[in-house]
N, C-alpha and C. Protein backbone atom coordinates (compact mmCIF):
# COMPACT_ATOMS: atom_id res chain seq x y z
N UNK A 1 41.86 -52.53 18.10
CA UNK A 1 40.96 -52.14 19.14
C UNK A 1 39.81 -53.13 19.26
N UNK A 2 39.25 -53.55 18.37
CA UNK A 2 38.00 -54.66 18.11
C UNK A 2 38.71 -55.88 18.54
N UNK A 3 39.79 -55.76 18.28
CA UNK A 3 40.22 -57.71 19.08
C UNK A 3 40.71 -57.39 20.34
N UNK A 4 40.89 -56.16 21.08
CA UNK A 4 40.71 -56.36 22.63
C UNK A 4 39.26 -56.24 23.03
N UNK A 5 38.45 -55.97 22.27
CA UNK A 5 37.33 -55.79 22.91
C UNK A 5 36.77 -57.47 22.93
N UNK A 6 36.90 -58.24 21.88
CA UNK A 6 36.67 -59.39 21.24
C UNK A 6 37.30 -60.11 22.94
N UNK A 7 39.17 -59.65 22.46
CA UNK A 7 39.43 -60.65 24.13
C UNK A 7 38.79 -60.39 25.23
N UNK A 8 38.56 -59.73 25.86
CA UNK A 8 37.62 -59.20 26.98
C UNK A 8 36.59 -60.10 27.13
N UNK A 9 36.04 -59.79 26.15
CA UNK A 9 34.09 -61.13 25.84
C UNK A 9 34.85 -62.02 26.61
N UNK A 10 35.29 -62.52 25.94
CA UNK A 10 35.87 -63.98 25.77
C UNK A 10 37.16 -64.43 26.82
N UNK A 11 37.58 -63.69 27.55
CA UNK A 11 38.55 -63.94 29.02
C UNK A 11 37.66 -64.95 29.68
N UNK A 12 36.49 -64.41 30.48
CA UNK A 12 35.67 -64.94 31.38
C UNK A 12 35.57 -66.44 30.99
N UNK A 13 35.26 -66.94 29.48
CA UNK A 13 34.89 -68.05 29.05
C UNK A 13 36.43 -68.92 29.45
N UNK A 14 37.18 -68.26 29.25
CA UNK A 14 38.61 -69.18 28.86
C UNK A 14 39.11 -69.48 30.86
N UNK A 15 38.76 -68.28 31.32
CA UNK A 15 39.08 -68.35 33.21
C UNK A 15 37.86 -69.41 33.91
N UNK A 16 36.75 -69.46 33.22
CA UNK A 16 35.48 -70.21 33.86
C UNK A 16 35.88 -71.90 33.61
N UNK A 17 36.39 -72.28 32.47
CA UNK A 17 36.77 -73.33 31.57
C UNK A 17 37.73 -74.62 32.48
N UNK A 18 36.89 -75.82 32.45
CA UNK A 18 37.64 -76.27 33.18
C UNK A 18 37.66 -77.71 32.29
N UNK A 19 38.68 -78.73 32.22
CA UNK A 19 39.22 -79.89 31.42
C UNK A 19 38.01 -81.18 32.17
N UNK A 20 38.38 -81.41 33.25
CA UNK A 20 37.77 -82.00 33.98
C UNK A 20 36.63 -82.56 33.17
N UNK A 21 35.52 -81.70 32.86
CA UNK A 21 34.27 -82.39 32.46
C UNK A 21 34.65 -82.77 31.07
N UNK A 22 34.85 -82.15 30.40
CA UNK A 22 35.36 -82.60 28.90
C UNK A 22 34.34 -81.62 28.00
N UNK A 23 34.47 -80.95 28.53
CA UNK A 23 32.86 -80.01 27.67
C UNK A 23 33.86 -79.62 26.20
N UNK A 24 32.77 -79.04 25.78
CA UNK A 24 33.91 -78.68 24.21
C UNK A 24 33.64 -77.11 24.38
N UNK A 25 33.74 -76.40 25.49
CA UNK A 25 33.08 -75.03 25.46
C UNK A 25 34.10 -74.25 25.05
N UNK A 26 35.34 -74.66 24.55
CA UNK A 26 36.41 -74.06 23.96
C UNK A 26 35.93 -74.02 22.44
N UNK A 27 36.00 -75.09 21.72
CA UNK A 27 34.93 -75.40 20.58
C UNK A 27 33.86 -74.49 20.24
N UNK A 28 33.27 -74.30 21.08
CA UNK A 28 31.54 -73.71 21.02
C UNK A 28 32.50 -72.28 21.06
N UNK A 29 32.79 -71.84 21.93
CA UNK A 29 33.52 -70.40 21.74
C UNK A 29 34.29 -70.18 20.75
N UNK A 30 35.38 -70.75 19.96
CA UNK A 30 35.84 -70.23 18.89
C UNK A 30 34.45 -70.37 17.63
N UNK A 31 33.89 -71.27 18.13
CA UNK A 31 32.63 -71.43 16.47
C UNK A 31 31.68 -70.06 16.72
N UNK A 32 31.68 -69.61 18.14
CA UNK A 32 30.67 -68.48 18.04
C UNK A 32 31.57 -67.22 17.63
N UNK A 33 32.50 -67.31 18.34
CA UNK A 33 33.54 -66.30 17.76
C UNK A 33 33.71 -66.34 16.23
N UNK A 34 34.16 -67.02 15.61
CA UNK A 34 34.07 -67.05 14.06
C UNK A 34 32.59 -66.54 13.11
N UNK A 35 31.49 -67.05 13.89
CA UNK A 35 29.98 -66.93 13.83
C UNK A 35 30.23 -65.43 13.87
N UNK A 36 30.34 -64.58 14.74
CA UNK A 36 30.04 -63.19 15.16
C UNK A 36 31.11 -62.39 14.03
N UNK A 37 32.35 -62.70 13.69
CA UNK A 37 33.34 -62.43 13.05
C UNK A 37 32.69 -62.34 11.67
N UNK A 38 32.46 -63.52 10.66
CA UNK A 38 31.39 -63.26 9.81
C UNK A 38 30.52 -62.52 9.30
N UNK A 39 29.28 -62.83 10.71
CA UNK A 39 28.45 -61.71 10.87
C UNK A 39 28.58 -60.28 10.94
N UNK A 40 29.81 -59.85 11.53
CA UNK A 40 30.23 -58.24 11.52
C UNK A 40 30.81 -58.24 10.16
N UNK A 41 31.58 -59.55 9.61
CA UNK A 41 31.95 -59.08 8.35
C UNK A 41 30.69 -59.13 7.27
N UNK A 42 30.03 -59.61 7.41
CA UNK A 42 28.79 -58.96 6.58
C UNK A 42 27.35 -58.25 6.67
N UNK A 43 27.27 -57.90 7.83
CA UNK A 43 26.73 -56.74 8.14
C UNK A 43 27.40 -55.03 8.84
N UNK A 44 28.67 -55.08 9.25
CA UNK A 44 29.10 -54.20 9.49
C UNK A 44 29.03 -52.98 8.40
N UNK A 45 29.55 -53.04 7.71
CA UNK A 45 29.28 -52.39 6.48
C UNK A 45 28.22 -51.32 5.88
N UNK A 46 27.16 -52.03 5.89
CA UNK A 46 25.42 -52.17 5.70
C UNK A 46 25.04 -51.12 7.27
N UNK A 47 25.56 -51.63 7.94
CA UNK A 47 24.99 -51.25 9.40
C UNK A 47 25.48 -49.77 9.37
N UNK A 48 26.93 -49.73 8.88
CA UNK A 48 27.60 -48.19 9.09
C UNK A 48 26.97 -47.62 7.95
N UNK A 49 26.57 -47.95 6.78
CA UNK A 49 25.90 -46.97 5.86
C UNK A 49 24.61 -46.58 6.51
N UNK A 50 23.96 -47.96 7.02
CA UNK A 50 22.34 -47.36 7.81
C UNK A 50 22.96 -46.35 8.20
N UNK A 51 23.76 -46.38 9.32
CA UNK A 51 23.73 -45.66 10.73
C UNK A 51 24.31 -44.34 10.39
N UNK A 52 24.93 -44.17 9.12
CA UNK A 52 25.74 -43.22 8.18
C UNK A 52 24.49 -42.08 7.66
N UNK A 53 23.79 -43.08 6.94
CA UNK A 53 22.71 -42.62 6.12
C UNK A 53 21.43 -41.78 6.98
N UNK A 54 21.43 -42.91 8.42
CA UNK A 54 20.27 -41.80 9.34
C UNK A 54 20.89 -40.71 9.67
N UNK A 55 21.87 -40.63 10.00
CA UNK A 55 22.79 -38.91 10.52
C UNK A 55 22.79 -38.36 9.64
N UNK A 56 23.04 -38.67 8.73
CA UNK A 56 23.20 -37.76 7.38
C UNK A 56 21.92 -37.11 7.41
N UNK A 57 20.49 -37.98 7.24
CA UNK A 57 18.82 -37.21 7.48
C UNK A 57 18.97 -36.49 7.95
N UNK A 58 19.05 -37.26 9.50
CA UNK A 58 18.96 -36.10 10.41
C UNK A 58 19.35 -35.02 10.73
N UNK A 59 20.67 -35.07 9.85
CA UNK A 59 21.64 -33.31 9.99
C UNK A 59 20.66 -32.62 8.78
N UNK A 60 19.93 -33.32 7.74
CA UNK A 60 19.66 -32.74 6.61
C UNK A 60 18.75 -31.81 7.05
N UNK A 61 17.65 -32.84 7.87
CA UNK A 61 16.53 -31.98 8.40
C UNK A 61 16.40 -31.16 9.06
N UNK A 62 17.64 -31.09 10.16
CA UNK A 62 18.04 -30.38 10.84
C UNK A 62 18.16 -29.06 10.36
N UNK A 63 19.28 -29.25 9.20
CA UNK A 63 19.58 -28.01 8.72
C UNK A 63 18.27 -27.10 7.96
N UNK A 64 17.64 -28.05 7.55
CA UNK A 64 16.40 -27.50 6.63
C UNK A 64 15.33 -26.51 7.67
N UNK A 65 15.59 -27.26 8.90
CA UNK A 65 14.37 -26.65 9.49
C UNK A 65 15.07 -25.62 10.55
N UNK A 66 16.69 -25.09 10.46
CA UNK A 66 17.35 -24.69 10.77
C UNK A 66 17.15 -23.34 9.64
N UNK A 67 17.09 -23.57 8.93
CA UNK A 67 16.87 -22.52 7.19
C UNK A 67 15.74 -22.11 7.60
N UNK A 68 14.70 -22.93 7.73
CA UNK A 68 13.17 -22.58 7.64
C UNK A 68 13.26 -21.13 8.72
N UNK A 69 13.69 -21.81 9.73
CA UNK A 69 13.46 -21.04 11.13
C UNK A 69 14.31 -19.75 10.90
N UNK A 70 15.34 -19.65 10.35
CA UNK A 70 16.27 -18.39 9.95
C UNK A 70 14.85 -17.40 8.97
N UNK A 71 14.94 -18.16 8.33
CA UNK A 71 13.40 -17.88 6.87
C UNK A 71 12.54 -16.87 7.52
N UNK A 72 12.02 -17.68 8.97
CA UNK A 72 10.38 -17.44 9.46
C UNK A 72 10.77 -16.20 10.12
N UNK A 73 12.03 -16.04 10.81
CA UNK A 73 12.87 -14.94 11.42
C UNK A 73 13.20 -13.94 11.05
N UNK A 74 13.32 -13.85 9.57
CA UNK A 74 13.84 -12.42 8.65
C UNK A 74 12.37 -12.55 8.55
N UNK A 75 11.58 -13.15 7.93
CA UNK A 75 9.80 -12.35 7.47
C UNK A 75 9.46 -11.94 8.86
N UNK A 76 9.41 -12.43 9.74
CA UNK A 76 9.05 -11.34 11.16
C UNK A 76 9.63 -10.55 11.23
N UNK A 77 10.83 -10.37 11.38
CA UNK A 77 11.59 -8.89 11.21
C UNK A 77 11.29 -7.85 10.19
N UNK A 78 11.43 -8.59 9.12
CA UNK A 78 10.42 -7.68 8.49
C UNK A 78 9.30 -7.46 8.10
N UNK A 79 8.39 -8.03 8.86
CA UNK A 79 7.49 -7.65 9.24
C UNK A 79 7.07 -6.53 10.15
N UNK A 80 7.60 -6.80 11.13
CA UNK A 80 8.11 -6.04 12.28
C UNK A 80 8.71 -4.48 11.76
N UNK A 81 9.66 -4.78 10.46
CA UNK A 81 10.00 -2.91 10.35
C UNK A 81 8.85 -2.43 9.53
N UNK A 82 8.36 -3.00 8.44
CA UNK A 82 7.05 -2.76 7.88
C UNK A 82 5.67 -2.78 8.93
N UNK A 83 5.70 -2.91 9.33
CA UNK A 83 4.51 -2.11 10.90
C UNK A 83 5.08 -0.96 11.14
N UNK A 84 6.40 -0.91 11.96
CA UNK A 84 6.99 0.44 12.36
C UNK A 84 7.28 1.51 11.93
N UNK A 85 6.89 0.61 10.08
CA UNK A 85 7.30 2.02 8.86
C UNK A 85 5.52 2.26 8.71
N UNK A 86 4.92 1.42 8.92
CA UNK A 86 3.67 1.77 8.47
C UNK A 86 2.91 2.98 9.68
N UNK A 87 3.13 2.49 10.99
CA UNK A 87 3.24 3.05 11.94
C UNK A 87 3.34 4.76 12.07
N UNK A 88 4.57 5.16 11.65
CA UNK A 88 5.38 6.34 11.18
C UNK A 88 4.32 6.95 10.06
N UNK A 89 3.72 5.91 8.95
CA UNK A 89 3.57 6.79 8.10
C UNK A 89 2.20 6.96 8.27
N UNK A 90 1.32 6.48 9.08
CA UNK A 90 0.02 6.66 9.47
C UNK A 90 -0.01 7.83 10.64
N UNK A 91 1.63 8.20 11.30
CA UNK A 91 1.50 9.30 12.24
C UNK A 91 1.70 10.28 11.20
N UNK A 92 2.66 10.19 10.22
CA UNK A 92 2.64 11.23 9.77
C UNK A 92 1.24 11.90 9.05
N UNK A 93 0.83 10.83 8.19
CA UNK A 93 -0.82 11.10 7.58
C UNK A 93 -0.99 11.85 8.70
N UNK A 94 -1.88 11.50 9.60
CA UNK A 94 -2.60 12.18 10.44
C UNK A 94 -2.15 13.70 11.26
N UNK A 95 -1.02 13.68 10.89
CA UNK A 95 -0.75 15.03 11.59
C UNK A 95 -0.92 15.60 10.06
N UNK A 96 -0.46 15.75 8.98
CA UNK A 96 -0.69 16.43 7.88
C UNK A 96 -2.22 16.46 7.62
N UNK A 97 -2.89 15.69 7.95
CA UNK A 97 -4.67 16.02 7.72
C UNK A 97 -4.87 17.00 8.96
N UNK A 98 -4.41 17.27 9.83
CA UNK A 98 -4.34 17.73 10.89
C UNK A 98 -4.11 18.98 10.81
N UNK A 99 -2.69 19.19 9.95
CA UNK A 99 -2.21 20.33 8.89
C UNK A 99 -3.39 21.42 8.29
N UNK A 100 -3.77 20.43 7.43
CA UNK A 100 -4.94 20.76 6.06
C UNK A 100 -5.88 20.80 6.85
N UNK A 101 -6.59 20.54 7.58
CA UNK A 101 -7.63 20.99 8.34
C UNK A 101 -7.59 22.13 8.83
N UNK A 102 -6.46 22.62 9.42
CA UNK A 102 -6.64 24.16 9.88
C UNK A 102 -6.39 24.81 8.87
N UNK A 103 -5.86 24.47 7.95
CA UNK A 103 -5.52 25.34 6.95
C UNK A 103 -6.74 25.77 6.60
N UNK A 104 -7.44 24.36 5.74
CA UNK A 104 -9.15 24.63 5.09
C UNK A 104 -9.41 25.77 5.92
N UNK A 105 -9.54 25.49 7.67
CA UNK A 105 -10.36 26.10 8.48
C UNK A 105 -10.49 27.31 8.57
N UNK A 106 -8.82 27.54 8.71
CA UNK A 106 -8.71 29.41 8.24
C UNK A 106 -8.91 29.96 7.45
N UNK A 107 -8.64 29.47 6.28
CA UNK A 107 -9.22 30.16 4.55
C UNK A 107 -10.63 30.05 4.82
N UNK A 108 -11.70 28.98 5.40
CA UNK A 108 -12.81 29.24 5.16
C UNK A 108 -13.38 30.48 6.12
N UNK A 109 -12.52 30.53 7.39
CA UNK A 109 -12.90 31.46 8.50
C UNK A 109 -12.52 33.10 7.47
N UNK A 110 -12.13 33.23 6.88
CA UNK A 110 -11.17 34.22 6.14
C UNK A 110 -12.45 34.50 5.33
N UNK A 111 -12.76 33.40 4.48
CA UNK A 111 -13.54 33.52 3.27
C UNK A 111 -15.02 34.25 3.86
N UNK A 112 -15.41 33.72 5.06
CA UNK A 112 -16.66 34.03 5.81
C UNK A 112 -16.63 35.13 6.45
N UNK A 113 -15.42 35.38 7.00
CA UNK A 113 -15.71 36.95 7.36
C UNK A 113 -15.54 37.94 6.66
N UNK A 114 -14.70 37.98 4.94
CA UNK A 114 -14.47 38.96 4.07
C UNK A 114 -16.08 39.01 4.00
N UNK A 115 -17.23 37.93 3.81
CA UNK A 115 -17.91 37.85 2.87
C UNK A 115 -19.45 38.52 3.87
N UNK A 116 -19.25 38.24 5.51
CA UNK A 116 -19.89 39.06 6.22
C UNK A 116 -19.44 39.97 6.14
N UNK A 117 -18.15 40.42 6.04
CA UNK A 117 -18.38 42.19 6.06
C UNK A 117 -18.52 42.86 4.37
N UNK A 118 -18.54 41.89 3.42
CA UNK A 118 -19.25 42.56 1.90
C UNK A 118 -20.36 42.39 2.75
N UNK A 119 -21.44 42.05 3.12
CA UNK A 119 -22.47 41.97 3.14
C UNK A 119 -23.05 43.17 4.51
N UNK A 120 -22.34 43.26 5.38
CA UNK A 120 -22.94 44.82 6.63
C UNK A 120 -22.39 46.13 5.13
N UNK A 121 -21.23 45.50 4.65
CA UNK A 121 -21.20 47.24 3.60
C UNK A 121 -22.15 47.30 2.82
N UNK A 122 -22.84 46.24 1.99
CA UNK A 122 -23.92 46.82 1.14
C UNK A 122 -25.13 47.14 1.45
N UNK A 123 -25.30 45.72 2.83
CA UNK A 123 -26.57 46.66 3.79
C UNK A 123 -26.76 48.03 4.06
N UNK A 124 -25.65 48.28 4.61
CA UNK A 124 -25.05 50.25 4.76
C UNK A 124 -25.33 50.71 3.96
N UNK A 125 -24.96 50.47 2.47
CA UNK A 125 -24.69 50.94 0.88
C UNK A 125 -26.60 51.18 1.08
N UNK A 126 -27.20 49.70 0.92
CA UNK A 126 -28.25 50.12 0.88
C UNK A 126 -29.26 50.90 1.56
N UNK A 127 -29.10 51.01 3.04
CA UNK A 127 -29.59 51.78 3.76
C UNK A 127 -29.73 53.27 3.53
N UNK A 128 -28.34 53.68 3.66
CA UNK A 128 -28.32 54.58 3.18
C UNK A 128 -29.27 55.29 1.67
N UNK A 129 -29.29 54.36 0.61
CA UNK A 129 -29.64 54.48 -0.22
C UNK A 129 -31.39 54.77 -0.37
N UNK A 130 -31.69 53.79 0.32
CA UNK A 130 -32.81 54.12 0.46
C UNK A 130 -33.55 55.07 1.39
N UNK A 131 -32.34 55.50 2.52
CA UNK A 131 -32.67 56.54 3.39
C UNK A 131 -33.33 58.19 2.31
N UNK A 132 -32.33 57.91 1.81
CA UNK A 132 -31.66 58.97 0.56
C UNK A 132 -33.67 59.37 -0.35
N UNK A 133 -33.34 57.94 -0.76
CA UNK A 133 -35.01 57.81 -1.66
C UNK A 133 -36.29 58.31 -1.11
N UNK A 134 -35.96 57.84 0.25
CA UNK A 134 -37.05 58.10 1.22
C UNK A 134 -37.59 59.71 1.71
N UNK A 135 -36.27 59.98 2.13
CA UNK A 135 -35.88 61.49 2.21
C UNK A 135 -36.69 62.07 0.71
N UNK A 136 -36.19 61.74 -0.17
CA UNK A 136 -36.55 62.78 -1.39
C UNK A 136 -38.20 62.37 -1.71
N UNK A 137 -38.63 61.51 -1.60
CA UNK A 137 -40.07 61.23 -1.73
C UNK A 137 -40.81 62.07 -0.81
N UNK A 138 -40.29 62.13 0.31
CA UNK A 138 -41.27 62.67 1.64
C UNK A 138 -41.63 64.41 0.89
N UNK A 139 -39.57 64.31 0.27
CA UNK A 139 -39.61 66.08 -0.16
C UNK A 139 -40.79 66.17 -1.12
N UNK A 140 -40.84 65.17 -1.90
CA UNK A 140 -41.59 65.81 -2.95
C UNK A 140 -43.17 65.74 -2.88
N UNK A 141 -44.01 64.51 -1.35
CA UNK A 141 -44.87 64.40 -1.50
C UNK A 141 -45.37 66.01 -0.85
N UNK A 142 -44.58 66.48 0.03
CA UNK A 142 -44.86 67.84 0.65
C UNK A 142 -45.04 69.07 -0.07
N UNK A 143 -43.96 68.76 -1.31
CA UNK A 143 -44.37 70.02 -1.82
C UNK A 143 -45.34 69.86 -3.08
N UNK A 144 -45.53 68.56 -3.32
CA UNK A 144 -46.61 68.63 -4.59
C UNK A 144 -48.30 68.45 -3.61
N UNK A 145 -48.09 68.68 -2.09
CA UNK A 145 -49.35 68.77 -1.21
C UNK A 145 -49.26 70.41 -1.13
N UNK A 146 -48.33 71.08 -1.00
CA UNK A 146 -48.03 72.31 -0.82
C UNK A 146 -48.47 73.04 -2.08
N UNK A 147 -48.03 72.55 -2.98
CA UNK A 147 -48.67 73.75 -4.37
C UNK A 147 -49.78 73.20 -5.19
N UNK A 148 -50.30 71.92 -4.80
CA UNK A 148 -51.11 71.42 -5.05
C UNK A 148 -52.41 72.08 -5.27
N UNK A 149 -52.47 72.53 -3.95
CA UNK A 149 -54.19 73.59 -3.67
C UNK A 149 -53.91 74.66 -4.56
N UNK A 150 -52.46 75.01 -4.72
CA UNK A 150 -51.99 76.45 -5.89
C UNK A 150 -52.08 77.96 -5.11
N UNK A 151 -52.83 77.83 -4.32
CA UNK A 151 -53.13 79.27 -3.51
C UNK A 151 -52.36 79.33 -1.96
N UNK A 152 -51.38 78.53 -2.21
CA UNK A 152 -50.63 78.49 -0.80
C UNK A 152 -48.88 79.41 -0.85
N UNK A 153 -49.10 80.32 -0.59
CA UNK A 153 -47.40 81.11 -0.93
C UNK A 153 -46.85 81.22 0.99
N UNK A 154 -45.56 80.06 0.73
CA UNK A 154 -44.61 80.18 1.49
C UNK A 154 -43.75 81.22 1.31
N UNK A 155 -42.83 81.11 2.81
CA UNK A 155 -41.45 81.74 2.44
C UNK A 155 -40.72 80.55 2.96
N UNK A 156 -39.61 81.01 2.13
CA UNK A 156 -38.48 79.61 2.71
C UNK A 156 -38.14 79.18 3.65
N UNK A 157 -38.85 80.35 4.81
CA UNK A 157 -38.39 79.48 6.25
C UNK A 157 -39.22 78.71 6.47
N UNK A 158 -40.45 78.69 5.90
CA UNK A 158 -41.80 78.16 6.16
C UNK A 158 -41.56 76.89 5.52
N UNK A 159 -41.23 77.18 4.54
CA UNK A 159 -41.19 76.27 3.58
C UNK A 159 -40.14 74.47 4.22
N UNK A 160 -39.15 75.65 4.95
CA UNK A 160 -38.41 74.78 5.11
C UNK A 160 -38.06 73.89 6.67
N UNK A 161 -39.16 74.53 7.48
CA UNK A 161 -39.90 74.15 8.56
C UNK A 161 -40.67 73.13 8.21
N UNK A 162 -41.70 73.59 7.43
CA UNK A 162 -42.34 72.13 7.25
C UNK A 162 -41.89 70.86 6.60
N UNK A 163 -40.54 70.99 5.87
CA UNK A 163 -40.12 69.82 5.60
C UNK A 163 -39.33 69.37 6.46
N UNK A 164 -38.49 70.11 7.12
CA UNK A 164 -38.01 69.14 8.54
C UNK A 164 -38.77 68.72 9.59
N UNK A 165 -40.27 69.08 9.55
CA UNK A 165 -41.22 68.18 10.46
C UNK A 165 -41.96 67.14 9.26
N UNK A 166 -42.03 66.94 8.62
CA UNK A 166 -42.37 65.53 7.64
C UNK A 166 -41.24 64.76 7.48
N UNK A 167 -39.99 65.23 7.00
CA UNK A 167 -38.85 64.30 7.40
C UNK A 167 -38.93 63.85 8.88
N UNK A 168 -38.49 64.19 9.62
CA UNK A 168 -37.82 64.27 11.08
C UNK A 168 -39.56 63.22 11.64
């Protein structure tokens, strides 16, 4: 394949070529031809390892930053489900404080109204109680005013007339 490409170059020189002048351009063409022949034989070689050796990089890097980018792609993703889990679990928090809040709210609503109505019963308790005290003091200031003077004789209706107008 390289020596048709070689003949090709080199047609034009051999069709252009004429005896007439006496040139040596037949000469000069096989010496450059041999020249170039050489030259590919000792740089061809060298040239295909360069040219070997840069593809080779370049697939290397390729691939590396082919990895990287796969790499940067799973940590966003998961990134991405770790938000959506975090997400979830910050809805859930909040509805369970949400929970416990009414809960507190009712036990304390519970706790506050057992504890207002202990408190109207002993008011009552006490009212009463002292109604009671009151009542019996009035009784007794009446009748220790009543036999007091010593010369005062009721009868029990009397008696008991005038303590329902000092009560009452």
């Amino acid at each position: 394949m390289k020596l048709k490409y070689t003949f090709l170059l080199l047609l034009p020189t051999f069709l252009l070529a004429s005896e007439e002048g006496g040139t040596d351009i037949i000469e000069r063409t096989i010496n450059f031809s041999i020249f170039a022949a050489i030259l590919y034989y000792l740089i061809a070689d060298k040239a295909k390892a360069f040219f070997t050796g840069r593809t080779k990089d370049i697939a290397d890097r390729l691939s590396s930053l082919e990895s990287k980018l796969q790499e940067t792609k799973d940590l966003k993703s998961e990134a991405i489900a770790s938000v959506d889990s975090a997400k979830r679990s910050s809805v859930e928090i909040i509805e369970l404080a949400h929970k416990e809040v009414e809960m507190q709210s009712a036990k304390l609503k519970d706790i506050f109204e057992h504890d207002v109505a202990y408190l109207e019963k002993s008011y009552e308790d006490k009212k009463e109680i002292l109604q009671k005290k009151m009542t019996e003091e009035v009784v007794s200031e009446v009748i220790n005013d009543l036999f007091a003077d010593g010369g005062v004789s009721l009868g029990d209706d009397e008696l008991v007339n005038i303590i329902n107008k000092k009560v009452a």
